[in-house]
PDB file of N, CA and C in Angstrom:
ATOM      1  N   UNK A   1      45.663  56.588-117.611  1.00  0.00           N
ATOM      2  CA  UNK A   1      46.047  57.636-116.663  1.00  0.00           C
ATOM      3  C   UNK A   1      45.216  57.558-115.386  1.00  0.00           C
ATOM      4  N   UNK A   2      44.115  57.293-115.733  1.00  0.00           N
ATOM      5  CA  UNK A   2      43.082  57.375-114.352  1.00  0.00           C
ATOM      6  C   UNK A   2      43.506  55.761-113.520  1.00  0.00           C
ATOM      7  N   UNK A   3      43.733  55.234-114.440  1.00  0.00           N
ATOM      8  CA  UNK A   3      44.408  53.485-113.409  1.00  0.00           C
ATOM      9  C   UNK A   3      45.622  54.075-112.566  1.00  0.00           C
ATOM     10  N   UNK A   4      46.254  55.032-113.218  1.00  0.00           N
ATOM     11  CA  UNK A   4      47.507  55.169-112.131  1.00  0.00           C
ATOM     12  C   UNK A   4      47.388  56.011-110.990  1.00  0.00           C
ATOM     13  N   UNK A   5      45.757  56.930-111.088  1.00  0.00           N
ATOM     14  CA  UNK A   5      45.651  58.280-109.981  1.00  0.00           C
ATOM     15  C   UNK A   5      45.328  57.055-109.171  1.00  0.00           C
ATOM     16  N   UNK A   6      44.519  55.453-109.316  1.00  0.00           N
ATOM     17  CA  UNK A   6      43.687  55.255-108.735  1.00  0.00           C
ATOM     18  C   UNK A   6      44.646  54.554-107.554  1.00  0.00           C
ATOM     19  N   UNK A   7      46.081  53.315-108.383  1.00  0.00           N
ATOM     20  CA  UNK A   7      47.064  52.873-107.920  1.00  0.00           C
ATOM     21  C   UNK A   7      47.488  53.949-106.870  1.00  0.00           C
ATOM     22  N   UNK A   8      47.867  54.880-107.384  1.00  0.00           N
ATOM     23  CA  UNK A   8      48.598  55.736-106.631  1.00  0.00           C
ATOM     24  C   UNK A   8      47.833  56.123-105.205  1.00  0.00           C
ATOM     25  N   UNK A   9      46.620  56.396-104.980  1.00  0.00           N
ATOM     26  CA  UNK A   9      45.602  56.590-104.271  1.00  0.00           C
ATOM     27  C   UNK A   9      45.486  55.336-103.090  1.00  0.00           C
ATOM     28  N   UNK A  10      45.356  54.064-103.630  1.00  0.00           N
ATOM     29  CA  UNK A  10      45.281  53.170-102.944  1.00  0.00           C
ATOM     30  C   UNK A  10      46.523  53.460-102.042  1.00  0.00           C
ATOM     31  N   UNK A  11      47.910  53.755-102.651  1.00  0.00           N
ATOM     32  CA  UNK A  11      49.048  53.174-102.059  1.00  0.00           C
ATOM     33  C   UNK A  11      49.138  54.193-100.792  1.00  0.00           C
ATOM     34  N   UNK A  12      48.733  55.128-101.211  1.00  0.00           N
ATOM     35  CA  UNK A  12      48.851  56.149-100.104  1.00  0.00           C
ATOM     36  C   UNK A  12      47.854  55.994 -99.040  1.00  0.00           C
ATOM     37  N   UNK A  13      47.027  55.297 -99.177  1.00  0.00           N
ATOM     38  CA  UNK A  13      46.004  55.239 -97.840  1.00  0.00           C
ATOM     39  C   UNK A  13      46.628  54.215 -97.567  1.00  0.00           C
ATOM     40  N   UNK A  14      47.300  53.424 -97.740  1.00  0.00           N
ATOM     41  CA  UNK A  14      48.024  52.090 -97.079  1.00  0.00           C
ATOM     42  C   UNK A  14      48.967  52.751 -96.590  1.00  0.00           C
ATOM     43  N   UNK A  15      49.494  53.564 -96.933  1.00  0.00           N
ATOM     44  CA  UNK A  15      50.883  54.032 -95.887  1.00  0.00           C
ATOM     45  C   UNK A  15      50.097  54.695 -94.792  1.00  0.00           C
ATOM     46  N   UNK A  16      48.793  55.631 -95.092  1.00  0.00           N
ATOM     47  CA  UNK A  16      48.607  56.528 -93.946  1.00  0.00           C
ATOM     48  C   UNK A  16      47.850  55.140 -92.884  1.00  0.00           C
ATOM     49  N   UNK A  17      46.918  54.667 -93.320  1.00  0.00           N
ATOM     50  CA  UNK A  17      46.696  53.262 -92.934  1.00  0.00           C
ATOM     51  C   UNK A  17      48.132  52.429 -91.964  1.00  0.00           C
ATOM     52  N   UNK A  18      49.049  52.226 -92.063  1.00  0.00           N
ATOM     53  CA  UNK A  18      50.344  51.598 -91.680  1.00  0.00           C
ATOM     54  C   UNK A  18      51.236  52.597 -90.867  1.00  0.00           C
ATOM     55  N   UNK A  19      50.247  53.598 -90.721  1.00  0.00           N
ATOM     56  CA  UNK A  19      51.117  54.990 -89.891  1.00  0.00           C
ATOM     57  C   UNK A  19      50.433  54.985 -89.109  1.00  0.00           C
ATOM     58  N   UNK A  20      49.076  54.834 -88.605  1.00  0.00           N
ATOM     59  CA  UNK A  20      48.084  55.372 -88.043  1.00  0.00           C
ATOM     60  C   UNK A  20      48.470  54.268 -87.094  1.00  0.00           C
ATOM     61  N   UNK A  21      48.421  53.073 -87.543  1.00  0.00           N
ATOM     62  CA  UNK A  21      48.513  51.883 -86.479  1.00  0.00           C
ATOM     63  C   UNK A  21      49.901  51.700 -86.364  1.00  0.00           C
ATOM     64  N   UNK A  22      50.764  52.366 -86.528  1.00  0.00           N
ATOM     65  CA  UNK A  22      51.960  52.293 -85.757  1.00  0.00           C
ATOM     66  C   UNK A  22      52.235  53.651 -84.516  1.00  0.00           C
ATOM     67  N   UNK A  23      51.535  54.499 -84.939  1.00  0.00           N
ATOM     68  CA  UNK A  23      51.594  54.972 -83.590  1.00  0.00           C
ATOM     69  C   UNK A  23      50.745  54.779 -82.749  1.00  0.00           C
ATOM     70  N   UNK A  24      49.788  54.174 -83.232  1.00  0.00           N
ATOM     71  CA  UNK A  24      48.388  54.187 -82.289  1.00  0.00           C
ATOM     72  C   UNK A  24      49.065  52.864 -81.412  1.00  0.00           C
ATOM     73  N   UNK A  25      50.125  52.410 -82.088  1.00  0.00           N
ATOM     74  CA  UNK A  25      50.757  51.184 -81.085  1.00  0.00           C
ATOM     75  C   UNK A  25      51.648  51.602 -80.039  1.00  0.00           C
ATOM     76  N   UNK A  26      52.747  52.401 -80.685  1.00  0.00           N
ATOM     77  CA  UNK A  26      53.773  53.582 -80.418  1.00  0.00           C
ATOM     78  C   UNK A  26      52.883  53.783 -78.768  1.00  0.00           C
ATOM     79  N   UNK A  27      51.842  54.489 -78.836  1.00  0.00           N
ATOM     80  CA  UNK A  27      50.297  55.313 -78.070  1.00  0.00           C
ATOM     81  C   UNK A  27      50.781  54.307 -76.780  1.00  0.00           C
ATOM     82  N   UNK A  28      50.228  53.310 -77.178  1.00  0.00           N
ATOM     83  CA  UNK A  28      50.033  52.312 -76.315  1.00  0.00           C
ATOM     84  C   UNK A  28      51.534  51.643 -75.198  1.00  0.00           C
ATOM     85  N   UNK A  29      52.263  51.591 -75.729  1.00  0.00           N
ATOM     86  CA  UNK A  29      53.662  51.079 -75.476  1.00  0.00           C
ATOM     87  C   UNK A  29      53.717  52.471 -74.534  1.00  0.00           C
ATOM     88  N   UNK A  30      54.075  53.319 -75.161  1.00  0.00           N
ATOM     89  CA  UNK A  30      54.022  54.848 -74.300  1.00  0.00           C
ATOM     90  C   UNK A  30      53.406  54.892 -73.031  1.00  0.00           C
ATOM     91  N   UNK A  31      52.381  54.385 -73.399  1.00  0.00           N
ATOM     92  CA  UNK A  31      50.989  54.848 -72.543  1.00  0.00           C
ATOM     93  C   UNK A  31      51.133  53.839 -71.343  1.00  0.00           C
ATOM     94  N   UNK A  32      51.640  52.573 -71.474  1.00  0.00           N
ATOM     95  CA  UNK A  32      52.183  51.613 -70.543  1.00  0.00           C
ATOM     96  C   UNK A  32      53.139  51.527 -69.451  1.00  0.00           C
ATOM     97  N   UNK A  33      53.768  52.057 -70.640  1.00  0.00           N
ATOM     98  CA  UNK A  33      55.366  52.678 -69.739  1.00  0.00           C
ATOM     99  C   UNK A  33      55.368  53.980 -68.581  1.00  0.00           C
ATOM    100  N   UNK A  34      54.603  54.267 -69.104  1.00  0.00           N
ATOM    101  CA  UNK A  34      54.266  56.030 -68.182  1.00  0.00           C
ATOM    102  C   UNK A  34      53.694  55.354 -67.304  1.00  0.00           C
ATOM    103  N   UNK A  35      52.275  54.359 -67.232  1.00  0.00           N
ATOM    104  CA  UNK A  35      51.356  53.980 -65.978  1.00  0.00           C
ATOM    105  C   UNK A  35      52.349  52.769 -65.055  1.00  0.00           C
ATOM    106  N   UNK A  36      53.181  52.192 -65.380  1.00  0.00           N
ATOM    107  CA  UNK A  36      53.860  51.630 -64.590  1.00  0.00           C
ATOM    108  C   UNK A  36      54.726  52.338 -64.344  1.00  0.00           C
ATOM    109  N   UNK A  37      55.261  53.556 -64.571  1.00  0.00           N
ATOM    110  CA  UNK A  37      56.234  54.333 -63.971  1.00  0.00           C
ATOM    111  C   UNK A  37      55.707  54.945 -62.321  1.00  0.00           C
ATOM    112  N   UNK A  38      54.512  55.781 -63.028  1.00  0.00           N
ATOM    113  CA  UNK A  38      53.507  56.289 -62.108  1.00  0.00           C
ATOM    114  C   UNK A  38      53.227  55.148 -60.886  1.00  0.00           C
ATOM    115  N   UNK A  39      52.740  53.629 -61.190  1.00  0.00           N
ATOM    116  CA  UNK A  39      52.475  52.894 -59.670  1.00  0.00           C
ATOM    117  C   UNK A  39      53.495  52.688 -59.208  1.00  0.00           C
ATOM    118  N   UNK A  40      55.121  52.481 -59.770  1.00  0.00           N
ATOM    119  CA  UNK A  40      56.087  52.173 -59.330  1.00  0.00           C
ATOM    120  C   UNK A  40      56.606  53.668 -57.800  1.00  0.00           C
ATOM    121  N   UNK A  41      55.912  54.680 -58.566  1.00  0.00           N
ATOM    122  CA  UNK A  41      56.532  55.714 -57.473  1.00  0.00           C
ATOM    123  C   UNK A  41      55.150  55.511 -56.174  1.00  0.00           C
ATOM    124  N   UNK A  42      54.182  54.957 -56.389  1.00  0.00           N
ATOM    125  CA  UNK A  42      53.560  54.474 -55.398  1.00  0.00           C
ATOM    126  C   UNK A  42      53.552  54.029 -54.198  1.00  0.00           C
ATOM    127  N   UNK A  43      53.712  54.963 -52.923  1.00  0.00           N
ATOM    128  CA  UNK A  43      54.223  54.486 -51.348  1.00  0.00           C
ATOM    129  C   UNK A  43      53.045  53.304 -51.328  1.00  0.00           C
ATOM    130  N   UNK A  44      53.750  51.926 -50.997  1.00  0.00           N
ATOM    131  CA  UNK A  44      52.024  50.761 -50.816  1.00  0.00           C
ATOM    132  C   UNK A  44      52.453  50.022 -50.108  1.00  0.00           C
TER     133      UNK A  44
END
């Protein structure tokens, strides 16, 4: 029983693990898109 809390345990920090760095990518892509929006409205 305690092998399966432990399985089970692992699996779930791998998903929150595999979530975290998909938005923290998500973040980034976002975060790109907005700052080239922003210089694009740039009188230069």
């Amino acid at each position: 029983m305690f092998g399966l809390i432990l399985e089970w345990e692992e699996l779930m920090n791998y998903w929150a693990t595999t979530e975290r760095e998909w938005l923290y990518y998500a973040g980034i892509k976002d975060g790109l898109s907005i700052w080239k929006h922003l210089l694009s409205d740039v009188p230069g």
